[in-house]
N, C-alpha and C. Protein backbone atom coordinates (compact mmCIF):
# COMPACT_ATOMS: atom_id res chain seq x y z
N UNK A 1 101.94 86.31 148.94
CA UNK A 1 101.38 85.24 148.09
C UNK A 1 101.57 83.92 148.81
N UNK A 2 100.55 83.12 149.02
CA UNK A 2 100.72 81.77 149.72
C UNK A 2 101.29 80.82 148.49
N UNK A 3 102.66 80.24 149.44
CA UNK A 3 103.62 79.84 148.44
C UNK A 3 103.79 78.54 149.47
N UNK A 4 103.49 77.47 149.18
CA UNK A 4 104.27 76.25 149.97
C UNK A 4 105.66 75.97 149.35
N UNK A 5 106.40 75.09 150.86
CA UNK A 5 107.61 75.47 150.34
C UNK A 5 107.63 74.89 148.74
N UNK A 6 107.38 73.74 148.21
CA UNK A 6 108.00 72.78 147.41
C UNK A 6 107.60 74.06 145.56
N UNK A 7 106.82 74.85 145.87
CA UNK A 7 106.38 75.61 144.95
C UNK A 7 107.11 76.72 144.99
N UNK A 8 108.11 77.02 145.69
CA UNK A 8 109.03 77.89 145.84
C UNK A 8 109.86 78.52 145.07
N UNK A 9 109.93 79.88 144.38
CA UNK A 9 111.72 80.06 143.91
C UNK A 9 112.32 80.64 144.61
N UNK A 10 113.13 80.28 144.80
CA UNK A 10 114.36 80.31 146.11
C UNK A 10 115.66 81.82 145.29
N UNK A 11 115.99 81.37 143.94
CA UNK A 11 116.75 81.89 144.13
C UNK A 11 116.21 83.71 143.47
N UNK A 12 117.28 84.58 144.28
CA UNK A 12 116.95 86.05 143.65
C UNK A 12 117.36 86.42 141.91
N UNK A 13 118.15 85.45 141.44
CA UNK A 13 118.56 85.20 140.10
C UNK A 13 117.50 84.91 138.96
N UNK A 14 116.97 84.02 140.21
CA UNK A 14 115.44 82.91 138.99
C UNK A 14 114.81 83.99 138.69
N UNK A 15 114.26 84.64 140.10
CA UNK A 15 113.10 85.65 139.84
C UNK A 15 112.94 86.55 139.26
N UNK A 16 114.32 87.51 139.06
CA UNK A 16 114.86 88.68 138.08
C UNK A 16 114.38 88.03 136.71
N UNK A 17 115.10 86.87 135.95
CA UNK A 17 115.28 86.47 134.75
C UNK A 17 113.59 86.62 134.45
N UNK A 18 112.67 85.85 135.54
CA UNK A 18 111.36 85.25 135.43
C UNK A 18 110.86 87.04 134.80
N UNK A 19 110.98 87.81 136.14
CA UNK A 19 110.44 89.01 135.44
C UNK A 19 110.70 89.87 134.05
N UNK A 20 112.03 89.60 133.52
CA UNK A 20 112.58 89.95 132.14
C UNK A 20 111.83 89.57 131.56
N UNK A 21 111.96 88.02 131.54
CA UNK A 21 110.70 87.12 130.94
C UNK A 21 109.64 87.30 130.41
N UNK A 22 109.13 88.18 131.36
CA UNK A 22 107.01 88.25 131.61
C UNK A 22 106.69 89.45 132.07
N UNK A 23 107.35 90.01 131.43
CA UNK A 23 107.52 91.89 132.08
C UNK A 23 106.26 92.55 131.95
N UNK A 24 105.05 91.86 131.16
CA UNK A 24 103.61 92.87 131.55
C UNK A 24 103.16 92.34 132.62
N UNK A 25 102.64 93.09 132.84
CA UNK A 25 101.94 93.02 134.21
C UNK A 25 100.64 93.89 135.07
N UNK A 26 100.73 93.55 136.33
CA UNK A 26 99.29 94.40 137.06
C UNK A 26 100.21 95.57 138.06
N UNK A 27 99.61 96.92 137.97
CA UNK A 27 100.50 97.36 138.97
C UNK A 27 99.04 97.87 139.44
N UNK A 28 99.19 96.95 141.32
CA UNK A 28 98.19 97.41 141.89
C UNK A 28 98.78 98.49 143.37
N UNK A 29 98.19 99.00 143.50
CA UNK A 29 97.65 100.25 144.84
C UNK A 29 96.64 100.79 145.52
N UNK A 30 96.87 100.54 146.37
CA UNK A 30 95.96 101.68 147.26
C UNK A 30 95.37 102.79 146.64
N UNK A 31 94.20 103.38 146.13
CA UNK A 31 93.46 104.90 145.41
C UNK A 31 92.64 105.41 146.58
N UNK A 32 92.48 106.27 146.21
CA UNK A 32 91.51 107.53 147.19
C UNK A 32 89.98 106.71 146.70
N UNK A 33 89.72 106.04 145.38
CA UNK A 33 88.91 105.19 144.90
C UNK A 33 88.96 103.82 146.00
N UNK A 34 90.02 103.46 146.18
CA UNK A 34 89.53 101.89 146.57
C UNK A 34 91.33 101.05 145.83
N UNK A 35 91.10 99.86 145.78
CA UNK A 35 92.33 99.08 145.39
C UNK A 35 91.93 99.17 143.73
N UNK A 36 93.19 99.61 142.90
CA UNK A 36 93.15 99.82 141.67
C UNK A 36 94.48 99.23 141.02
N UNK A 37 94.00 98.63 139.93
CA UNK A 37 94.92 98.10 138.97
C UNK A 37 95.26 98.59 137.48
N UNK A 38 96.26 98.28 137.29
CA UNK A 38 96.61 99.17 135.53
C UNK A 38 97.54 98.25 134.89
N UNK A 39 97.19 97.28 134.42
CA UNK A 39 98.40 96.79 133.07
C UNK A 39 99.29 97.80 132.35
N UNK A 40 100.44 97.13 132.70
CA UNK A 40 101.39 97.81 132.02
C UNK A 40 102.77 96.89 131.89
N UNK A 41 103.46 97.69 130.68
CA UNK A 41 104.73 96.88 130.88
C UNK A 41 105.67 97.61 131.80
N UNK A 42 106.79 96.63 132.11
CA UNK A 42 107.76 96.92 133.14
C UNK A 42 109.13 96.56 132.70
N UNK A 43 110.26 97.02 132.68
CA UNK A 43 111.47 96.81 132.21
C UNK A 43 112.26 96.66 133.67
N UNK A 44 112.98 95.84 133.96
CA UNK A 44 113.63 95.66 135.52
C UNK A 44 115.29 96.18 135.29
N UNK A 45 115.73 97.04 136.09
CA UNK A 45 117.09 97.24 136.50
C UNK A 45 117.79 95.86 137.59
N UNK A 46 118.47 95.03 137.42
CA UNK A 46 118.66 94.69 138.25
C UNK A 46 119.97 95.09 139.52
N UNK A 47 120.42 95.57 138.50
CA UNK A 47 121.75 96.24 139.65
C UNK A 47 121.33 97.20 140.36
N UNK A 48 120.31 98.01 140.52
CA UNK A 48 119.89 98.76 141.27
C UNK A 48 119.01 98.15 142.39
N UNK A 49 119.70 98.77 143.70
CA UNK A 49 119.08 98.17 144.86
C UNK A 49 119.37 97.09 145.22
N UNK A 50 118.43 96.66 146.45
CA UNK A 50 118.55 95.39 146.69
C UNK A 50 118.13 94.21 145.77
N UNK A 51 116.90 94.37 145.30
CA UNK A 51 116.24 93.39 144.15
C UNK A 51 115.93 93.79 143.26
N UNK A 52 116.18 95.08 142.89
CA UNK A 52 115.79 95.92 141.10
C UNK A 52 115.46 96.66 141.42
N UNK A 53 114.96 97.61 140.71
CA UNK A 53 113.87 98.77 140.10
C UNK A 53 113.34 98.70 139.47
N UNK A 54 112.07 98.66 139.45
CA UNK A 54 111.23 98.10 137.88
C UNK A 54 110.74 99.61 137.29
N UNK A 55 111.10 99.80 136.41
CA UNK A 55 110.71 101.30 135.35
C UNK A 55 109.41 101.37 134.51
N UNK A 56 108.64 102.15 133.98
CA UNK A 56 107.55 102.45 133.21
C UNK A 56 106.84 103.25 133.05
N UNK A 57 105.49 103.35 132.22
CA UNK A 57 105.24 104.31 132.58
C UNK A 57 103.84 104.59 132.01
N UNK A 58 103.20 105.06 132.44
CA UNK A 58 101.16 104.97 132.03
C UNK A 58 100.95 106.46 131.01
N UNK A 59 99.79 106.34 130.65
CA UNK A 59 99.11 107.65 130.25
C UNK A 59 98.75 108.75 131.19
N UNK A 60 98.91 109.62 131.16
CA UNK A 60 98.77 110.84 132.27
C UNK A 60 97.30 111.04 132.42
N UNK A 61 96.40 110.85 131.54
CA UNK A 61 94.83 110.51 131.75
C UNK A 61 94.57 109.50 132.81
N UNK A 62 95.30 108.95 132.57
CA UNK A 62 94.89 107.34 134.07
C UNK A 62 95.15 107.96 135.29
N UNK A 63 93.54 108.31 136.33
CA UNK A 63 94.22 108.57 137.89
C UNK A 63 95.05 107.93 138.44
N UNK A 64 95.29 106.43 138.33
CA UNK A 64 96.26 105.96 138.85
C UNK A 64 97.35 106.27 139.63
N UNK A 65 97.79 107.33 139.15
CA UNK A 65 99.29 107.77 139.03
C UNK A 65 99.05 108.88 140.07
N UNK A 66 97.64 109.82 140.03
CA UNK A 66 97.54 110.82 140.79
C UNK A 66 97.77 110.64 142.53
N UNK A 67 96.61 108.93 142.94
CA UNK A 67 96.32 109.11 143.85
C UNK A 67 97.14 108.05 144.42
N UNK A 68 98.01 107.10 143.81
CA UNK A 68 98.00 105.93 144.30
C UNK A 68 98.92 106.09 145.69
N UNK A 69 99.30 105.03 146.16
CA UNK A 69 100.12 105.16 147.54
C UNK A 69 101.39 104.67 147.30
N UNK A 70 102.29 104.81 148.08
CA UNK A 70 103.57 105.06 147.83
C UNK A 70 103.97 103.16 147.64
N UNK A 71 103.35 102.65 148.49
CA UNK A 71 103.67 101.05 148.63
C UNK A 71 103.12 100.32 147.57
N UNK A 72 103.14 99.48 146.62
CA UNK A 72 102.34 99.09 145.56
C UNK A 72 102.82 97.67 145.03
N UNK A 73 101.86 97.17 144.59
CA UNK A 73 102.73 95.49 144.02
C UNK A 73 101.80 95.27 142.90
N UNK A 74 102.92 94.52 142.14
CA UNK A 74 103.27 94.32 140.73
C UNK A 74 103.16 92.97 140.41
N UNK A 75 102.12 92.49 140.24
CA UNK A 75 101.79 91.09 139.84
C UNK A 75 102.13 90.47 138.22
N UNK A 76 102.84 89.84 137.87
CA UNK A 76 103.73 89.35 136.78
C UNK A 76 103.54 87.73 136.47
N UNK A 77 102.64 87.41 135.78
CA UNK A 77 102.06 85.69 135.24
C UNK A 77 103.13 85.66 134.11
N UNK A 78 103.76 84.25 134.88
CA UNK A 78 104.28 83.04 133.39
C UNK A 78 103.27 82.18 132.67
N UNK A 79 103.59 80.92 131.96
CA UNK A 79 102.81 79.93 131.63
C UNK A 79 101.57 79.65 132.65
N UNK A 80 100.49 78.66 132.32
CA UNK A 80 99.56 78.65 133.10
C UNK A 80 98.36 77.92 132.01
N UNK A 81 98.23 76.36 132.73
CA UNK A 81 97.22 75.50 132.46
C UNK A 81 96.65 74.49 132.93
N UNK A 82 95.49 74.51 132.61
CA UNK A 82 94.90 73.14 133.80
C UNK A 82 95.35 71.85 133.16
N UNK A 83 94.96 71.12 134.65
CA UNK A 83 95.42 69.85 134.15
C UNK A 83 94.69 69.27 134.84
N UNK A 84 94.01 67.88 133.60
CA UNK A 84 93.05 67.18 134.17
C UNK A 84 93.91 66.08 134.84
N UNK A 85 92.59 65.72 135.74
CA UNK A 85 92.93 64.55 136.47
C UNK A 85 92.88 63.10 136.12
N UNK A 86 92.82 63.06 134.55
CA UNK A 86 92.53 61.76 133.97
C UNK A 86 94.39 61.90 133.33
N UNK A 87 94.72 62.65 132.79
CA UNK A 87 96.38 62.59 132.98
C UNK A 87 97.25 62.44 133.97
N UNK A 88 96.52 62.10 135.01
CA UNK A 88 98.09 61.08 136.08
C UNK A 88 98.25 60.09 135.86
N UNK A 89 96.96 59.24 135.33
CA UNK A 89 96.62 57.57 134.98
C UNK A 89 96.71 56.79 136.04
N UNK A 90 96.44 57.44 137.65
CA UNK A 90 96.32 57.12 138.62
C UNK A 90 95.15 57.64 139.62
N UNK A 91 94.33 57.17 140.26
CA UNK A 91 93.21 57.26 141.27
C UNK A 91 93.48 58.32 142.33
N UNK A 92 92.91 58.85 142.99
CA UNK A 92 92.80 60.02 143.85
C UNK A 92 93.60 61.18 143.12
N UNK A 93 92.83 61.49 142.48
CA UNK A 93 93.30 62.55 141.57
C UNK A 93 92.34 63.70 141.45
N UNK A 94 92.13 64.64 141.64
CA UNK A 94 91.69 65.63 140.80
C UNK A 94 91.98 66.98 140.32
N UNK A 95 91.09 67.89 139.44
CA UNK A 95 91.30 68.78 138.47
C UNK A 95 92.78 70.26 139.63
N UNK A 96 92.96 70.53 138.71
CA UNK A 96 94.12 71.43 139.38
C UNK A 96 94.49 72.47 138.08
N UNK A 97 95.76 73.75 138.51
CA UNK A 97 96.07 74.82 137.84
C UNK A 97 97.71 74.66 138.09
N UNK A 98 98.53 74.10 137.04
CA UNK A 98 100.04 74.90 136.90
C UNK A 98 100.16 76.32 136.84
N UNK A 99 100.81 76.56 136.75
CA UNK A 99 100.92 77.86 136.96
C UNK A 99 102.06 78.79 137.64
N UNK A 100 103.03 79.65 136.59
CA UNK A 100 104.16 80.19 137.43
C UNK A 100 103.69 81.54 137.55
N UNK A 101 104.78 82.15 138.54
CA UNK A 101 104.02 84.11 138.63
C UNK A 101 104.64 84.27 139.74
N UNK A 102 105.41 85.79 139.55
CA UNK A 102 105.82 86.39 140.94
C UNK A 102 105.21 87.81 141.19
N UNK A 103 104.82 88.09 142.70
CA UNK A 103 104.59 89.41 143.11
C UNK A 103 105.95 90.21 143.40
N UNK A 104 105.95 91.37 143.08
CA UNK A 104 107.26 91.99 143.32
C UNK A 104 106.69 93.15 144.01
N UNK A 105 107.09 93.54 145.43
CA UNK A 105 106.81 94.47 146.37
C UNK A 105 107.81 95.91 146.14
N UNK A 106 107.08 96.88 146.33
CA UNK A 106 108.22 98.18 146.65
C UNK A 106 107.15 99.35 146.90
N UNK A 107 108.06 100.53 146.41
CA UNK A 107 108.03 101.88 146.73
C UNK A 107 107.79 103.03 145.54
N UNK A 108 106.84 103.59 145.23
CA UNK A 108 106.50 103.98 143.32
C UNK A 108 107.40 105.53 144.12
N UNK A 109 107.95 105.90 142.78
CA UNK A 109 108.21 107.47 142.88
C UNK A 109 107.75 107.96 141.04
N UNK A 110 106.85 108.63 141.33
CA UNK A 110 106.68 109.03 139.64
C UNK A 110 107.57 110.49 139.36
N UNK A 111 107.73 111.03 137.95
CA UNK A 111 108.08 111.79 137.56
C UNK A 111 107.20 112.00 136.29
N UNK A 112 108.25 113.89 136.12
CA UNK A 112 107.30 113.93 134.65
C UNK A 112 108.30 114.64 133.94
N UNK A 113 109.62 115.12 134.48
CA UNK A 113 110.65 115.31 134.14
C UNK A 113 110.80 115.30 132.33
N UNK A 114 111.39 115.98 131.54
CA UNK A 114 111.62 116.11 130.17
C UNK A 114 112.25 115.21 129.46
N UNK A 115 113.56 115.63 130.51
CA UNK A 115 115.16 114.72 130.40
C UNK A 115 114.61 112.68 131.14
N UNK A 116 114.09 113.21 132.11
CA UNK A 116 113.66 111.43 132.91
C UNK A 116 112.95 110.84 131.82
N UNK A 117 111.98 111.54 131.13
CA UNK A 117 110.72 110.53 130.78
C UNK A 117 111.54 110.29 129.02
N UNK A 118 112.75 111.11 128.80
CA UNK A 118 113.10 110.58 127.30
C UNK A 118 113.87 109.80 127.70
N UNK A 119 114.63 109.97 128.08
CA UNK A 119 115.95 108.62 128.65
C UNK A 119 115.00 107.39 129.31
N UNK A 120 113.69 107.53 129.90
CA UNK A 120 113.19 106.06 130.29
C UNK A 120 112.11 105.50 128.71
N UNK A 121 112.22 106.22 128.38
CA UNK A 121 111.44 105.68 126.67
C UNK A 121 112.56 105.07 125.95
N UNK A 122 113.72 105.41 125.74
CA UNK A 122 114.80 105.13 125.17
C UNK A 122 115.25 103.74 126.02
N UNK A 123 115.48 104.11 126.95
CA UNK A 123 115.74 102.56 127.55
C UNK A 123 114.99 101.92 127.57
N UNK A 124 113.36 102.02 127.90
CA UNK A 124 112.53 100.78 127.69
C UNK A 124 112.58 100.26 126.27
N UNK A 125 112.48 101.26 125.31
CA UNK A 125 112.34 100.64 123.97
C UNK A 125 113.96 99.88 123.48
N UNK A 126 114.99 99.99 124.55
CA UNK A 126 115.89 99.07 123.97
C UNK A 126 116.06 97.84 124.88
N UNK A 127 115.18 97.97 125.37
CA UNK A 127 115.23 96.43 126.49
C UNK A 127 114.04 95.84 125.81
N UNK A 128 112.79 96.07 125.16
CA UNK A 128 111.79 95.69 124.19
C UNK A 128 112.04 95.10 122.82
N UNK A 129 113.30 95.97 122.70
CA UNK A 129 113.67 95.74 121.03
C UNK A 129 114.61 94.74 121.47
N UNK A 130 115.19 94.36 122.41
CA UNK A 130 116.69 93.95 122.34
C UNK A 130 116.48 92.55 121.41
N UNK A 131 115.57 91.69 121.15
CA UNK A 131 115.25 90.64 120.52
C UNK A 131 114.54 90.80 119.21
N UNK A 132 114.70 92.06 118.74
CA UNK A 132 113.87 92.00 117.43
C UNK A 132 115.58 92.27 116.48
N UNK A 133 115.40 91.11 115.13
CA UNK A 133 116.20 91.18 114.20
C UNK A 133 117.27 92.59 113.92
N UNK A 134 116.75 93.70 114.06
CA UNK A 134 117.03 94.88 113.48
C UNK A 134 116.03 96.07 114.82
N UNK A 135 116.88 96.18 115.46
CA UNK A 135 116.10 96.70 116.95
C UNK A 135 115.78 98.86 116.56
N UNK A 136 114.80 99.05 116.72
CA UNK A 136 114.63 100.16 116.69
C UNK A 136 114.85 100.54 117.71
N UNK A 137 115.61 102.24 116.98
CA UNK A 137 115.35 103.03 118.34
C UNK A 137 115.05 104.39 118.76
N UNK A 138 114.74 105.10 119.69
CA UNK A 138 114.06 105.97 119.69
C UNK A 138 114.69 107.14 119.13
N UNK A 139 115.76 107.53 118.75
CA UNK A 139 116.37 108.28 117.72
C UNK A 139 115.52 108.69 116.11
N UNK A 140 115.05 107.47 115.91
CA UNK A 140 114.36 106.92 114.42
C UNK A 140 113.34 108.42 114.47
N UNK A 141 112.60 108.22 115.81
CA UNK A 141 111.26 109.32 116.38
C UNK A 141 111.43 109.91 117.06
N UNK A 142 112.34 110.83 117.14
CA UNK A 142 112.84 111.46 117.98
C UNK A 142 111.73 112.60 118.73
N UNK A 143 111.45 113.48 117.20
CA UNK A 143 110.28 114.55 117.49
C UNK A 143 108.99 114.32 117.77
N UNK A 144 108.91 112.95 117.47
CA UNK A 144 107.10 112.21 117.53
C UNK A 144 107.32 112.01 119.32
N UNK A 145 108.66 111.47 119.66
CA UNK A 145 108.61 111.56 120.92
C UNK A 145 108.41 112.64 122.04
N UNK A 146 108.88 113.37 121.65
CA UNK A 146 109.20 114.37 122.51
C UNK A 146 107.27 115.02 122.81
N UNK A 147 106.63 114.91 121.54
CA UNK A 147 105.33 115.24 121.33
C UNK A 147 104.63 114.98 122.29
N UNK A 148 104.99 113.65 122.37
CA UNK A 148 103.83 112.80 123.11
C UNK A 148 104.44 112.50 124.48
N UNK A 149 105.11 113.54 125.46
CA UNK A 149 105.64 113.25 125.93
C UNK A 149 104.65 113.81 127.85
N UNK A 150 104.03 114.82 126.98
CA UNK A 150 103.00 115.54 127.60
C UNK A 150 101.76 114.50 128.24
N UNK A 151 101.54 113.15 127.00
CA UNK A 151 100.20 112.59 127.53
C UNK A 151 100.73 111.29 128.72
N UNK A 152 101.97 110.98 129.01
CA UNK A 152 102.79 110.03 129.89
C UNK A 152 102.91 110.62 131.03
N UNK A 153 103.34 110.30 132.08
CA UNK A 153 104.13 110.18 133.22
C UNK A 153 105.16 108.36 133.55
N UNK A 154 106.15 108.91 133.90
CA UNK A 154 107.00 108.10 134.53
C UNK A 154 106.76 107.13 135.76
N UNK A 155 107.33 106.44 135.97
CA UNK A 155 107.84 105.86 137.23
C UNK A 155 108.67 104.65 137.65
N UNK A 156 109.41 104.68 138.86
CA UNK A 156 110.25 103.74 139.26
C UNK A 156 109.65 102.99 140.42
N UNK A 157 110.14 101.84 140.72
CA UNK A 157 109.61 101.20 141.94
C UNK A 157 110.83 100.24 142.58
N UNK A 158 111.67 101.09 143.47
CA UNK A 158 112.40 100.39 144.38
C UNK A 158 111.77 99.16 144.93
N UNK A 159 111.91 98.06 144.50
CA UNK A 159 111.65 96.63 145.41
C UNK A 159 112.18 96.59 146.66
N UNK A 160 110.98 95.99 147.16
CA UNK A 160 111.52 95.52 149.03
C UNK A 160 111.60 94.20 149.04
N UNK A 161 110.64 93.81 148.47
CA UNK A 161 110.44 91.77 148.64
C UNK A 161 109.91 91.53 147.01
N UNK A 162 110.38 90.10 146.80
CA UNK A 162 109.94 89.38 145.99
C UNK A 162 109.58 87.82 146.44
N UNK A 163 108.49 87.56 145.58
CA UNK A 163 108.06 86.39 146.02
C UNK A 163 107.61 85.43 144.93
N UNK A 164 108.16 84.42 144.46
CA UNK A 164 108.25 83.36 143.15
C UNK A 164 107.60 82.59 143.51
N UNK A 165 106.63 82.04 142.76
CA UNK A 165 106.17 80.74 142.95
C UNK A 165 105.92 79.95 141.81
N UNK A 166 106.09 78.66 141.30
CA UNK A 166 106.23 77.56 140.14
C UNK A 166 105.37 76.11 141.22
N UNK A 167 104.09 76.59 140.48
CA UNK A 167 103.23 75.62 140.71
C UNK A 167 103.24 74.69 139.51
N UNK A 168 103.87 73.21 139.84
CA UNK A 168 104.12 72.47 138.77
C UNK A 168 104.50 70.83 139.18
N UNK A 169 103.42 70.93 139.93
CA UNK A 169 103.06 69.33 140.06
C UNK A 169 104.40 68.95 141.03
N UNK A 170 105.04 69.92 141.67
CA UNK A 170 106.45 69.36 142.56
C UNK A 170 106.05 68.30 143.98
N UNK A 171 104.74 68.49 144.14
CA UNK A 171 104.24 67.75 145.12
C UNK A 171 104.05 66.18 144.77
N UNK A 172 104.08 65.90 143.13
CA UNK A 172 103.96 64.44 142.81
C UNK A 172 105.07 63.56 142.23
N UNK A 173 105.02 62.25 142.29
CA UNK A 173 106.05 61.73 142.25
C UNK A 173 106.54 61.87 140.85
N UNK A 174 108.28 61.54 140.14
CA UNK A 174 108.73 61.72 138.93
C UNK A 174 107.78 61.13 138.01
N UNK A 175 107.09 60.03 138.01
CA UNK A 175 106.40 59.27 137.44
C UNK A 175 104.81 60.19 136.80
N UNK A 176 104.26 60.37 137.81
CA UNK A 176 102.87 61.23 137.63
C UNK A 176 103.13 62.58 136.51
N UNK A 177 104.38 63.29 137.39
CA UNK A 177 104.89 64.56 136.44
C UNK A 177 105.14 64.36 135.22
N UNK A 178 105.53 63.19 134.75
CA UNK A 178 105.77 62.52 133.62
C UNK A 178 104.49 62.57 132.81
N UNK A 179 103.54 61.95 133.45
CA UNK A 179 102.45 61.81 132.49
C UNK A 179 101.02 63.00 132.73
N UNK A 180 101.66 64.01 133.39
CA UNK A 180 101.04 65.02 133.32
C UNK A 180 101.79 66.05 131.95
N UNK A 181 103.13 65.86 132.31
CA UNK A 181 103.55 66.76 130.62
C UNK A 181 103.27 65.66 129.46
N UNK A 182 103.13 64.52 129.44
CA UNK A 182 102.46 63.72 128.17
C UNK A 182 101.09 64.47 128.19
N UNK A 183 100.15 64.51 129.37
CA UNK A 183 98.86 65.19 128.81
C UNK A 183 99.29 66.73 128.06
N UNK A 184 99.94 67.39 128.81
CA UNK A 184 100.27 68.60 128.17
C UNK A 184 100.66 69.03 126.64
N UNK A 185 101.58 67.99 126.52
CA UNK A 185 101.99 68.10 125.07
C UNK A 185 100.93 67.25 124.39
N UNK A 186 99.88 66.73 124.90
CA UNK A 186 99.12 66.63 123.81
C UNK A 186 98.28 67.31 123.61
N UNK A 187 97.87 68.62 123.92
CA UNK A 187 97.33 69.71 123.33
C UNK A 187 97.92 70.59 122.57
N UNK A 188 96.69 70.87 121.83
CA UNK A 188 96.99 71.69 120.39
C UNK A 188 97.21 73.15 120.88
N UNK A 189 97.99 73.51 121.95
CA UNK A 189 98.02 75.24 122.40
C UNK A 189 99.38 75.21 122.78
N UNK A 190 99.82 76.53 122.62
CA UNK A 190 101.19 77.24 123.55
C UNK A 190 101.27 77.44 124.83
N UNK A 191 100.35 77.46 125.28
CA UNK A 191 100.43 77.70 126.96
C UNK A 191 100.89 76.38 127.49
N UNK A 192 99.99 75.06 127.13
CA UNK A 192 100.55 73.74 127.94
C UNK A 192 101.82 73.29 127.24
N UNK A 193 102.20 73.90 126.35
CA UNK A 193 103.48 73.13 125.97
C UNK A 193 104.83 74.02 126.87
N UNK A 194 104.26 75.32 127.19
CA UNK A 194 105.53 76.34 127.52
C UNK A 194 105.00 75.61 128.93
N UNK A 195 103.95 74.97 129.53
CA UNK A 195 104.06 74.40 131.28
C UNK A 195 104.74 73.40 131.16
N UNK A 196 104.71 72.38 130.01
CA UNK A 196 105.53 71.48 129.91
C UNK A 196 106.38 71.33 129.69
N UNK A 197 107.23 72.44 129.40
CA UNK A 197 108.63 72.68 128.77
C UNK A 197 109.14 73.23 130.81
N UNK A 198 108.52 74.08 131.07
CA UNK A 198 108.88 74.20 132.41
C UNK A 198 109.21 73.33 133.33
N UNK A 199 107.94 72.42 133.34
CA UNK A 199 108.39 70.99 134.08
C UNK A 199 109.51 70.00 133.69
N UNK A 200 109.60 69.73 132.63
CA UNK A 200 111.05 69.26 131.88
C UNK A 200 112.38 69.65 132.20
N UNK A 201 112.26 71.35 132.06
CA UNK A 201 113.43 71.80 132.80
C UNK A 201 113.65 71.73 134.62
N UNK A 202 112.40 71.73 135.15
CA UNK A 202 112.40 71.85 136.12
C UNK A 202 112.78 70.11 136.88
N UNK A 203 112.58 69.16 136.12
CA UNK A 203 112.96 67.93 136.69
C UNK A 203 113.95 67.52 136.21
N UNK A 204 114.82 68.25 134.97
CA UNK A 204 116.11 68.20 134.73
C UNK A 204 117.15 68.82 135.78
N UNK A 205 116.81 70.32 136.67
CA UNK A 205 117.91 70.48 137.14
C UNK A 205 117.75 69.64 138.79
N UNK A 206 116.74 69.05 138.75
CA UNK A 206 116.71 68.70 140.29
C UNK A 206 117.42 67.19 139.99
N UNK A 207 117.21 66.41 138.77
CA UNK A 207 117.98 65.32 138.25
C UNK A 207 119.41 65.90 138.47
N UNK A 208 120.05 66.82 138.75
CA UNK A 208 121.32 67.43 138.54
C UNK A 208 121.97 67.35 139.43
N UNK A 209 121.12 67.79 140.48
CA UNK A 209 121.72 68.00 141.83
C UNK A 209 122.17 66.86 142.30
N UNK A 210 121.06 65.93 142.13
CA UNK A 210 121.00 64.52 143.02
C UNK A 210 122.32 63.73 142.54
């Protein structure tokens, strides 16, 4: 992913959390078809490996799974909104995209295993639930599970590289960034307020350092 430096996340900490974060995603590969993609969600191990394991798992109807290649990447979008160029309130300006998102590189191994594919339902659904009031769990459905266990397949993806990027106006001065999250928060949507909440934090911890 072309990442200049100043758009950078540096640390292997940020990027983990980022993916907890924003765990659906694109898992693309190589097919006997051509380059193919499949939304799906992803639950990340981080103690495993060098940079995680990301877990999941598709419908057994989707070729995907049949043909794909062993190397594969996992494209994962945060927040993300334009921003006009009449919100800097300064000249040589124009239209542009905030925008955070990391690619996460590795190695797929699928399964279809009995014992693998209930223990990875059980754990995804408690890393899914972990934020709901009263968290279900796969105990509740035990036999509905096991049912449907036939139309799934599994899989893991040992990471090799990760690559962060937080496109967020880091190229302009404190001043401009300023009145680019005033344009932000003055829209009536969730997306520019969660870019503007990013930039806020993001010129709070660099205020930190200094």
């Amino acid at each position: 992913m072309y990442t200049p430096s100043h758009f950078k996340m540096e640390e292997l900490a940020e990027i983990q959390e980022f993916i907890k974060a924003h765990s659906f995603g694109i898992l693309f590969s190589q097919t006997d078809q051509g380059p193919t993609g499949t939304h799906l969600p992803f639950y990340l191990v981080e103690a495993e490996g060098e940079y995680g394991v990301l877990y999941g798992h598709m419908a057994r109807a989707n070729p995907h799974w049949k043909s794909t290649a062993q190397d594969v990447l996992v494209v994962l979008a945060g927040p993300h909104h334009y921003i006009s160029p009449t919100w800097y309130q300064a000249p040589d300006n124009v239209p542009t995209w905030n925008y955070t998102a990391v690619h996460a590189y590795g190695q797929i191994e699928i399964f279809e295993e009995r014992e693998a594919l209930l223990e990875l339902l059980d754990r995804s659904t408690d890393f899914f639930e972990a934020g709901m009031p009263k968290p279900w769990k796969m105990a509740e459905s035990q036999e509905y599970a096991e049912r449907i266990l036939g139309g799934i397949v599994g899989f893991k993806i040992v990471l090799t590289k990760l690559e962060g990027k937080q496109k967020l106006n880091q190229n302009k001065s404190p001043q401009l960034q300023q009145n680019v999250i005033d344009g932000l928060r003055a829209q009536e949507n969730s997306q520019a307020h969660a870019v503007a909440e990013l930039m806020e934090e993001r010129a709070a911890k660099k205020t930190a350092k200094e």
